[in-house]
Protein backbone atom coordinates (compact mmCIF):
# COMPACT_ATOMS: atom_id res chain seq x y z
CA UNK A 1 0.00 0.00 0.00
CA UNK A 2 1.15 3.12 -1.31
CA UNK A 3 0.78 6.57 1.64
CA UNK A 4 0.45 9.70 -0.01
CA UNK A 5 1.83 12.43 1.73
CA UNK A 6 -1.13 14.98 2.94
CA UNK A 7 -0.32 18.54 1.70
CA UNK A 8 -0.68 21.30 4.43
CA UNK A 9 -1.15 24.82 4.04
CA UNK A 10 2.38 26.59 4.84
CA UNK A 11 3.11 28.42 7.98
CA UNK A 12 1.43 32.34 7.44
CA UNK A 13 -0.87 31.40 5.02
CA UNK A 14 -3.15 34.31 5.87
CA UNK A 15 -0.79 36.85 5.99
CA UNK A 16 0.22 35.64 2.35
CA UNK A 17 -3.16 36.07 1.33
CA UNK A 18 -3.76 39.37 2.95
CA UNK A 19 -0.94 40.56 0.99
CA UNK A 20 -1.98 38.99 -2.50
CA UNK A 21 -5.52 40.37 -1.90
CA UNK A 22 -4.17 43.89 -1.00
CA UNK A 23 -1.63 43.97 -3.86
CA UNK A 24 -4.67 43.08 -6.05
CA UNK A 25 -6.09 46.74 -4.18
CA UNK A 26 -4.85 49.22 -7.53
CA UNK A 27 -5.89 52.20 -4.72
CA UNK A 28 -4.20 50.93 -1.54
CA UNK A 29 -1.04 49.90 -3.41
CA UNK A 30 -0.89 53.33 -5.16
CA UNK A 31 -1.05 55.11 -1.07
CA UNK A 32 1.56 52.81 0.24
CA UNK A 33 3.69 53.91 -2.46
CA UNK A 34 3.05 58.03 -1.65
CA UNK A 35 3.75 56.94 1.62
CA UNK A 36 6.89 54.77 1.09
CA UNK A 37 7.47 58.13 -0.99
CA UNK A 38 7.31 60.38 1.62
CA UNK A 39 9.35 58.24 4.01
CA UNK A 40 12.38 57.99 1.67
CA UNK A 41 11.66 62.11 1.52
CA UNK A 42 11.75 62.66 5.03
CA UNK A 43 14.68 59.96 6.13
CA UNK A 44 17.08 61.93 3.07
CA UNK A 45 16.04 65.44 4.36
CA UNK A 46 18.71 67.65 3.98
CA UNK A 47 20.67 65.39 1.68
CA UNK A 48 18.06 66.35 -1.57
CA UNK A 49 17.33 69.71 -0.40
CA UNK A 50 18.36 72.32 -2.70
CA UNK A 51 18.97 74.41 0.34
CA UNK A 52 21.45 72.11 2.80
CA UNK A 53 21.37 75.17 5.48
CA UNK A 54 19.15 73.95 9.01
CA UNK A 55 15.76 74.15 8.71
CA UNK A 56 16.09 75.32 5.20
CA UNK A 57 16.54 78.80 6.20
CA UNK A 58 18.86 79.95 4.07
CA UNK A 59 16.84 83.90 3.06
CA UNK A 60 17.53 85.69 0.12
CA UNK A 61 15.96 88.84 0.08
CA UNK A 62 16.46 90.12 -3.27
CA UNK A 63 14.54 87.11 -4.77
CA UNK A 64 11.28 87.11 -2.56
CA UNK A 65 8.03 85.68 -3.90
CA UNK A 66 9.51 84.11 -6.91
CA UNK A 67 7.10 82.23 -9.20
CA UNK A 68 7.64 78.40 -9.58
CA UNK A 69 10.49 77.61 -12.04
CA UNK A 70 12.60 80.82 -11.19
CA UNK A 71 16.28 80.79 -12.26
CA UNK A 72 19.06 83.06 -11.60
CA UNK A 73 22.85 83.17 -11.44
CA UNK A 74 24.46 83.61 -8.35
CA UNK A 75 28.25 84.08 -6.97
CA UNK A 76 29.05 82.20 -4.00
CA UNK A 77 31.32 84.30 -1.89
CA UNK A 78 33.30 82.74 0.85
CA UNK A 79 32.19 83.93 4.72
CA UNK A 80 35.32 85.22 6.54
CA UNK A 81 34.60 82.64 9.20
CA UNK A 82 35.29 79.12 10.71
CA UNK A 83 32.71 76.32 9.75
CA UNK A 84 32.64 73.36 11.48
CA UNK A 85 32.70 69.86 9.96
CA UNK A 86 29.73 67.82 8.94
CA UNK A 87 29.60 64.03 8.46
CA UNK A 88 27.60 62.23 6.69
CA UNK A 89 24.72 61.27 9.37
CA UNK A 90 24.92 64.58 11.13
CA UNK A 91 24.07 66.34 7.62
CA UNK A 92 21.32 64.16 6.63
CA UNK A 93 19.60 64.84 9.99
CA UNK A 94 20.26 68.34 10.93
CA UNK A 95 21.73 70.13 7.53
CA UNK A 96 24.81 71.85 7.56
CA UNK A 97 25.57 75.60 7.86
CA UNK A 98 26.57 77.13 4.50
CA UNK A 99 30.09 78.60 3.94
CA UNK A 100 29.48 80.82 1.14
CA UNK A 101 26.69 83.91 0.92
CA UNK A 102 24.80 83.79 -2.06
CA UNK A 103 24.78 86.95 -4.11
CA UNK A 104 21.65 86.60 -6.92
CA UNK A 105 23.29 88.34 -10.09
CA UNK A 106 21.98 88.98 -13.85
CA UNK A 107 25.54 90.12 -15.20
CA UNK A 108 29.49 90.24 -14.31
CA UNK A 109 32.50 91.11 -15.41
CA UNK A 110 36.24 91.34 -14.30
CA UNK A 111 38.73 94.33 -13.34
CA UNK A 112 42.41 93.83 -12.41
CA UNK A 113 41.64 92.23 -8.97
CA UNK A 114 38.21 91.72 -8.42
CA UNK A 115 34.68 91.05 -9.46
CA UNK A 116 31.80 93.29 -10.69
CA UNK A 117 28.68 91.65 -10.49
CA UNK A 118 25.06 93.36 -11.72
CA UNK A 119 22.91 92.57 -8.79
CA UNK A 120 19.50 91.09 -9.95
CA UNK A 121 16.61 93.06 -9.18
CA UNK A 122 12.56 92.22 -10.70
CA UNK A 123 12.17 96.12 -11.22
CA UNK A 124 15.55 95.83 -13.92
CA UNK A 125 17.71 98.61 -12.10
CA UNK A 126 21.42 98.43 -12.32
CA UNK A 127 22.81 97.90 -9.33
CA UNK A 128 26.07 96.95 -8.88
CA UNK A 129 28.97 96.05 -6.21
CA UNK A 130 32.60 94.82 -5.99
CA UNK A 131 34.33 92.20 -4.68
CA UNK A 132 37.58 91.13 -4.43
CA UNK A 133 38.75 88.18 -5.72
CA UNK A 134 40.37 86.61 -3.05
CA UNK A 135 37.21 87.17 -0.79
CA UNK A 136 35.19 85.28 -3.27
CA UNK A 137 37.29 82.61 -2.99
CA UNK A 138 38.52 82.19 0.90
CA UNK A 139 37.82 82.56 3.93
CA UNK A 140 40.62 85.89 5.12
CA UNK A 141 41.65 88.36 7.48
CA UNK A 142 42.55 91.82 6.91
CA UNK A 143 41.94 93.21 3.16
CA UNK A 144 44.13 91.71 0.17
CA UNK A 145 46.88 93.21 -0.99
CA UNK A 146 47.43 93.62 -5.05
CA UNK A 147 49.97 93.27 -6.80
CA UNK A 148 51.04 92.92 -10.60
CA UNK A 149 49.24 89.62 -11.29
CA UNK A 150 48.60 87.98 -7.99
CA UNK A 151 46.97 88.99 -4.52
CA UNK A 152 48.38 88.12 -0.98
CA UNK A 153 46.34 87.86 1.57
CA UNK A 154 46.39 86.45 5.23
CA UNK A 155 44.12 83.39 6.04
CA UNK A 156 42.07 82.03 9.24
CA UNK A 157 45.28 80.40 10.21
CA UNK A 158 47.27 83.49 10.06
CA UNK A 159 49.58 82.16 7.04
CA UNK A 160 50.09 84.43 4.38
CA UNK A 161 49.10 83.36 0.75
CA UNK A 162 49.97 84.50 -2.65
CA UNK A 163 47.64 83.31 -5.53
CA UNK A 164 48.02 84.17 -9.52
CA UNK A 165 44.53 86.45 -10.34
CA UNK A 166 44.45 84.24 -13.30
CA UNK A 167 43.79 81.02 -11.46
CA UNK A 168 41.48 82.95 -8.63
CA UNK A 169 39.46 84.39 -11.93
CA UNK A 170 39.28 80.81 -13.30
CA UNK A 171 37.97 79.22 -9.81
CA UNK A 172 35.39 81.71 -9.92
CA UNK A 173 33.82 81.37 -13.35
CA UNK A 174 33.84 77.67 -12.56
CA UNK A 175 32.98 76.95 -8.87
CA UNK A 176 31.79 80.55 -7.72
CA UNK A 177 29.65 81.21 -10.44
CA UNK A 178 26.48 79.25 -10.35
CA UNK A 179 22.34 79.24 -11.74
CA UNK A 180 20.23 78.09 -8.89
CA UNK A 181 16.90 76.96 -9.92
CA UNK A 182 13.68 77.56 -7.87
CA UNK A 183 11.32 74.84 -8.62
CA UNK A 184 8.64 75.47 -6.62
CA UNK A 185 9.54 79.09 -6.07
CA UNK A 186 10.60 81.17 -2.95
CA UNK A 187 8.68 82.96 -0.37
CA UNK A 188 8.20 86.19 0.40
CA UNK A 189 11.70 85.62 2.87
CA UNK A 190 13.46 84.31 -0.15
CA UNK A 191 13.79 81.02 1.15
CA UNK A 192 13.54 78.13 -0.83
CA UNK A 193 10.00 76.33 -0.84
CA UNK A 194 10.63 72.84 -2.10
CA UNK A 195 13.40 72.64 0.95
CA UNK A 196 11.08 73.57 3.50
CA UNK A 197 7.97 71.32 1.78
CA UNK A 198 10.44 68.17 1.69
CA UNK A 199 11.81 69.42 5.10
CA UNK A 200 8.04 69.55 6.67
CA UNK A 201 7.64 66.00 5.14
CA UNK A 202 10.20 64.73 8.01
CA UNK A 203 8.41 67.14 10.92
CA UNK A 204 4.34 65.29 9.60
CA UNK A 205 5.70 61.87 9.88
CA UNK A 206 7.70 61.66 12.72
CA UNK A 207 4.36 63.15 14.52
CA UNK A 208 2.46 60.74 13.01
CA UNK A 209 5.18 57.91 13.77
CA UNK A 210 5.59 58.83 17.13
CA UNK A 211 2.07 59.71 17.79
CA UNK A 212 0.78 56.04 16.40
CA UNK A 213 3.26 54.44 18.63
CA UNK A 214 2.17 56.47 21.90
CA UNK A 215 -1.61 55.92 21.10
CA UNK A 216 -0.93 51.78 20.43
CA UNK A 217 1.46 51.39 23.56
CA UNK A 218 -1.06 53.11 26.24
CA UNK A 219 -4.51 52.01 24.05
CA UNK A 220 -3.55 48.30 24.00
CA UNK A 221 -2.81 48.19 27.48
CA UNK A 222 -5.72 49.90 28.73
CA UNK A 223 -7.53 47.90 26.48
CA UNK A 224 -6.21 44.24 27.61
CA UNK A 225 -6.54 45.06 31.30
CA UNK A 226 -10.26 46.12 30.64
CA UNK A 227 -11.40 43.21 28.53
CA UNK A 228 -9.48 40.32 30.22
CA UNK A 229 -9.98 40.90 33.57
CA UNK A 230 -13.28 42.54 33.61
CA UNK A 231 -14.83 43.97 36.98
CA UNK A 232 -13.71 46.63 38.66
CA UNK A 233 -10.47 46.75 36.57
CA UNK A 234 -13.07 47.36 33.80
CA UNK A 235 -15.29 49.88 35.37
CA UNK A 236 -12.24 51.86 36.08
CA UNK A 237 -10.49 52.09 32.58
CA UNK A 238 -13.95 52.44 30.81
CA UNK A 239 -14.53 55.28 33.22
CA UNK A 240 -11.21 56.62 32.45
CA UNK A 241 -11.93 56.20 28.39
CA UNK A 242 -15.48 57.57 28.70
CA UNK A 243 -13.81 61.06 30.48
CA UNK A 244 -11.04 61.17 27.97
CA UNK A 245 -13.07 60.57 24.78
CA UNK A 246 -15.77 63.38 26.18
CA UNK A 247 -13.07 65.70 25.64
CA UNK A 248 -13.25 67.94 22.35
CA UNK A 249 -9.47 66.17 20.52
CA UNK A 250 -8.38 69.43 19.60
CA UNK A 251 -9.15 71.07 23.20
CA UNK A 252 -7.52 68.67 24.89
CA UNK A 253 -4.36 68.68 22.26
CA UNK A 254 -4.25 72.62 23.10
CA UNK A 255 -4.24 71.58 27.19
CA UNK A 256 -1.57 69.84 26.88
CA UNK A 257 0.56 71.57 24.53
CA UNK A 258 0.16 75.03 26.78
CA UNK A 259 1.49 72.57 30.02
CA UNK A 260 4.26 70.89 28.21
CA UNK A 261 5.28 74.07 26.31
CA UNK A 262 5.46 74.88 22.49
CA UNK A 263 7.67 72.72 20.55
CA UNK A 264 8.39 69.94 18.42
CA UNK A 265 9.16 67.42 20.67
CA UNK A 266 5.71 68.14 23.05
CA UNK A 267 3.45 67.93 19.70
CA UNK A 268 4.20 64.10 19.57
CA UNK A 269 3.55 63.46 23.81
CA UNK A 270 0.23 66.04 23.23
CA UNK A 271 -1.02 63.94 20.11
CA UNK A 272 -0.11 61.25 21.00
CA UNK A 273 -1.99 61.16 24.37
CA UNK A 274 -5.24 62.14 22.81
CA UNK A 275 -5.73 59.30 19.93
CA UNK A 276 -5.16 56.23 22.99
CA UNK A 277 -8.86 56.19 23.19
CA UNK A 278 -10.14 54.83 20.29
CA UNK A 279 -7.34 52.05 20.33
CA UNK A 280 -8.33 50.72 23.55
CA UNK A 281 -11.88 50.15 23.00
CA UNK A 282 -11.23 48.66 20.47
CA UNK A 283 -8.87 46.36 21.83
CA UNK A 284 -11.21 45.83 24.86
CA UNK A 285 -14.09 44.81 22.40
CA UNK A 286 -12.11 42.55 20.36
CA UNK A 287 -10.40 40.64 23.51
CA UNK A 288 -14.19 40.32 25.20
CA UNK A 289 -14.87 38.71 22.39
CA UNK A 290 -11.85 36.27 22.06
CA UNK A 291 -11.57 35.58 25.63
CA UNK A 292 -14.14 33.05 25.70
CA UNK A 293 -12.69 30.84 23.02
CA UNK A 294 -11.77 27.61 23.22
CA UNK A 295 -7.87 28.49 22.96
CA UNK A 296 -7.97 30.76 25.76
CA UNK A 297 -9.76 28.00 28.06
CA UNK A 298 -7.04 25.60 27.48
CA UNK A 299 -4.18 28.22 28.12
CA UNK A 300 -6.43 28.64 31.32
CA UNK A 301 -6.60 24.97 31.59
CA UNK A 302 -2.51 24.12 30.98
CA UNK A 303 -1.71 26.82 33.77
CA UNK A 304 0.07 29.49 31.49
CA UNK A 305 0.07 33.11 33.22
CA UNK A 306 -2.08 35.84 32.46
CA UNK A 307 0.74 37.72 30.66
CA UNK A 308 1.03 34.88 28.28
CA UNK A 309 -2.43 34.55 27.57
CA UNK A 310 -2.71 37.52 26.42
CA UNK A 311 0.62 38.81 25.01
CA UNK A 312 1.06 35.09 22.49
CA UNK A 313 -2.74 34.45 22.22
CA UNK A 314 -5.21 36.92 22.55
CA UNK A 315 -3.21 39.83 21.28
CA UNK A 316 -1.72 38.31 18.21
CA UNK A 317 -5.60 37.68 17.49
CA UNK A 318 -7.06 41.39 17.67
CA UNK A 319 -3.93 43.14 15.53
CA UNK A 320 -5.77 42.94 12.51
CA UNK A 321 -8.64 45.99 13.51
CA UNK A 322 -5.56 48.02 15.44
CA UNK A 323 -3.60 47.80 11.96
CA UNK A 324 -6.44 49.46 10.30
CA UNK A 325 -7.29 52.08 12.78
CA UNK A 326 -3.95 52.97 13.56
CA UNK A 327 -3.57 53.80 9.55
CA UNK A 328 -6.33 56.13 10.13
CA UNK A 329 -4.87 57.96 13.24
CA UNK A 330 -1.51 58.59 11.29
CA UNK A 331 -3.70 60.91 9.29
CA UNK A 332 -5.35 62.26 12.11
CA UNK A 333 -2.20 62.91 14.01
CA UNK A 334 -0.85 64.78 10.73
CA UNK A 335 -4.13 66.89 10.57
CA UNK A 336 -3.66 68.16 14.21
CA UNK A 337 0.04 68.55 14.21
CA UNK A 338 -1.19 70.83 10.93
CA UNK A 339 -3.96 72.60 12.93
CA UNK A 340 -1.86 73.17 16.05
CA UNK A 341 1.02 74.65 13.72
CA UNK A 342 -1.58 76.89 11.69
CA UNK A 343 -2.36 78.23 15.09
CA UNK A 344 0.91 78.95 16.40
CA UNK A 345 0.92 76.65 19.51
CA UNK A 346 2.72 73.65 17.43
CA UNK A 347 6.12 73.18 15.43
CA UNK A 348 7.70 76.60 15.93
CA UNK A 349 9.43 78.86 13.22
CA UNK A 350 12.25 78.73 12.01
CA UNK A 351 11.41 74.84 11.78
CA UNK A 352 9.23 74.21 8.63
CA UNK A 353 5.91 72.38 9.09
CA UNK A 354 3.29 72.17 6.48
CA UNK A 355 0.60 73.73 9.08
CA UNK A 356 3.07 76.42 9.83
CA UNK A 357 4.12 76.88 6.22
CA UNK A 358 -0.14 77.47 5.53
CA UNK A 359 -0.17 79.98 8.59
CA UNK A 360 3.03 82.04 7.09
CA UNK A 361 1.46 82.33 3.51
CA UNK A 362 -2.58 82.01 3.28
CA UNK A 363 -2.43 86.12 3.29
CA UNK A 364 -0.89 85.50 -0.27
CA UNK A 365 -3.75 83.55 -1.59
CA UNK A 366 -5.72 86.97 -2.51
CA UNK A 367 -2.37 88.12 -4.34
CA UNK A 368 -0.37 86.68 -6.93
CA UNK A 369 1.58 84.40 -4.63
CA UNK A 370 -1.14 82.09 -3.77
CA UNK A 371 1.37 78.75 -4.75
CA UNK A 372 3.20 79.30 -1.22
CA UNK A 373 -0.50 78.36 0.81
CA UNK A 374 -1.65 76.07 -1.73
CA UNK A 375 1.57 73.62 -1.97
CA UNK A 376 1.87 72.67 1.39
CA UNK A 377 -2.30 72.56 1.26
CA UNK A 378 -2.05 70.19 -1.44
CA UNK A 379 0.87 68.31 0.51
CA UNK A 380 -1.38 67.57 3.24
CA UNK A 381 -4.62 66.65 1.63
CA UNK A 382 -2.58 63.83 -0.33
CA UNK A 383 -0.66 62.37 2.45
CA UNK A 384 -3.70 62.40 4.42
CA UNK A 385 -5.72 60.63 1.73
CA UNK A 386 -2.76 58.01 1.51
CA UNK A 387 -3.01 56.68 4.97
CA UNK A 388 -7.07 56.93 4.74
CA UNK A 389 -7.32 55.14 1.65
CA UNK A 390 -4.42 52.94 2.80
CA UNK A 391 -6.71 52.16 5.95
CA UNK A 392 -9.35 50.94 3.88
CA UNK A 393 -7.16 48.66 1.85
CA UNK A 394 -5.83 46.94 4.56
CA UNK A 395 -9.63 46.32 6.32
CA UNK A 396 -10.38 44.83 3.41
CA UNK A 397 -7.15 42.61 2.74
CA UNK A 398 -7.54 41.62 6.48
CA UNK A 399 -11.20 40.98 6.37
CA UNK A 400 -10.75 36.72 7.27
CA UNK A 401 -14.15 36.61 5.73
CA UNK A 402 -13.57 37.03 2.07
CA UNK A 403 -10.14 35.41 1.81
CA UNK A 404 -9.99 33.48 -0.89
């Protein structure tokens, strides 16, 4: 007699299914990849910035309220001053302080020792100013001294230096000399927008990140105490949860913010702290539900401890509903952080955030400059729509009921 071997479904079945039916989701796989977007954004930061300078700060007067698409040559002179040393890391997370101030120029042209530029200006005036050619180039003390076909000058180290004008004039045309282009225009500081939109992209996720992960760590607690052990324990949290969730969000958001202070780092405690609520009911309703199942009676039955129960049975069981709503706080955490900043009480200036960015700029929107409020509008209203749509994909990829 021959024994066929029986053929079992492999270990995470479900989850493979939940994955092939979401894929087949044309919607939800077009949000995770804005989101996955947007986190590849925010994690680069000051690495793709066109403006490298912290916060993206870096203001140039003479070009304020450019349209989108604005070019324009600039010279790069050298500050007389020390800079410190960026790595790699330090860069990508915090920027680095610029070493050279950016002149905007529409013409130049070259005397015996320095540098005449025509300084640009929207109402076409000729203005223009000198510099020397060593103090485009480095960093010195004192003023340069000429002579026939080189300049000596004394550096930050105190060395003297003697360089040929003809390679300082060559250095300049190629390194000093450069057209900066202003994709999605400046604002009325002269600061670059698309390095404080991409910068603002960091500042909405980490609140959202941080946020999600406050709201999941004290809502699933709360949660499993209430609907495992019932009783008292329950009568207490629910009371708790019932207090808390008859709280306007956005009142109590304020509360907090005005007793931790104004910053970045209190947006993510005051945030996260309201958006708990919803998590733990849920959780509460889901392990009620689960706690009288067979699986749980024989954990009861073999002696395992009440942390076991219900951190490798019950919990594992009742991730598939916090998955989904926790997709849909991420949006609501970026929505408040956005409302707080538009009101002044969140992310504060110089740091970009979208909400703060709106606040700046919606005066422009009856002028001609109404791009500055509309961009970081529009930023919003799509991430946002990611995570919600993202939400929905993932009910319905983890919806046991029509897995096929």
């Amino acid at each position: 007699m021959i024994f066929k071997k029986k053929k079992y479904l492999p270990s995470g079945s479900l989850s493979k299914l939940a994955w092939t039916k979401f894929l087949r989701n044309k919607t939800g796989v077009a949000a995770l990849t804005v989101i996955l977007f947007s986190c590849i954004v925010a994690i680069l930061g000051y690495l793709i910035t066109p403006d490298h300078t912290p916060y993206a700060n870096t203001q140039i007067l003479e070009i304020n309220r450019q349209k989108p698409g604005f070019s324009v040559g600039m010279l790069l002179v050298k500050k007389n001053e020390t800079t410190e040393k960026t790595n790699f890391i330090q860069e990508m997370m915090f920027g680095k302080k610029n070493s050279f101030s950016q002149i905007p120029i529409s013409n130049y042209y070259y005397t015996e020792d320095e540098i005449v530029v025509q300084l640009f200006d929207p109402g076409d005036s000729e203005i223009y100013e000198n510099f020397n050619l060593a103090n485009v180039v480095f960093s010195i003390e004192g003023i340069p001294e000429f002579y026939s076909d080189n300049i000596s000058f004394i550096n930050f180290n105190g060395e003297q230096e003697e360089y040929p004008i003809s390679d300082l004039r060559a250095t300049i045309t190629e390194k000093h000399l450069v057209n900066r282009t202003f994709w999605l225009g400046t604002d009325q500081f002269g600061r670059d927008l698309l390095s404080r939109l991409i910068i603002g992209t960091r500042v909405s996720l980490s609140v959202g990140f941080i946020s999600v992960a406050i709201s999941l760590l004290i809502g699933i607690l709360l949660g499993s105490l209430s609907g495992y052990f019932r009783g008292r324990t329950d009568d207490i949290i629910i009371w708790f949860i019932n207090v808390v969730w008859s709280i306007p969000t956005l009142l109590l958001v304020i509360a907090i913010t005005f007793a931790l202070g104004r910053g970045f780092w209190q947006i993510f405690i005051a945030v996260g702290l309201t958006m708990w609520v919803e998590v733990a009911r849920i959780v509460r309703g889901q392990i009620i539900s689960i706690r009288e199942k067979e699986f749980v009676e024989a954990g009861f039955a073999l002696g395992f401890s009440n942390y076991r129960i219900i951190t490798k049975h019950i919990l594992p069981n009742v991730l598939s509903p916090v998955i989904v709503i926790s997709a849909a706080n991420f949006a609501a955490a970026i929505l408040i952080e956005a409302g707080l900043s538009f009101l002044g009480i969140g992310v504060q200036p110089p740091m970009p955030s979208w909400g703060g960015m709106i606040k700046e700029y919606y005066s422009f929107i009856i002028l001609d400059s109404a791009y500055l409020a509309i961009v970081p509008g529009i930023a919003i209203i799509v991430l946002v729509l990611a995570f919600m749509t993202l939400g929905n994909a993932l009910r319905d990829a983890l919806d046991v009921k029509t897995m096929v």
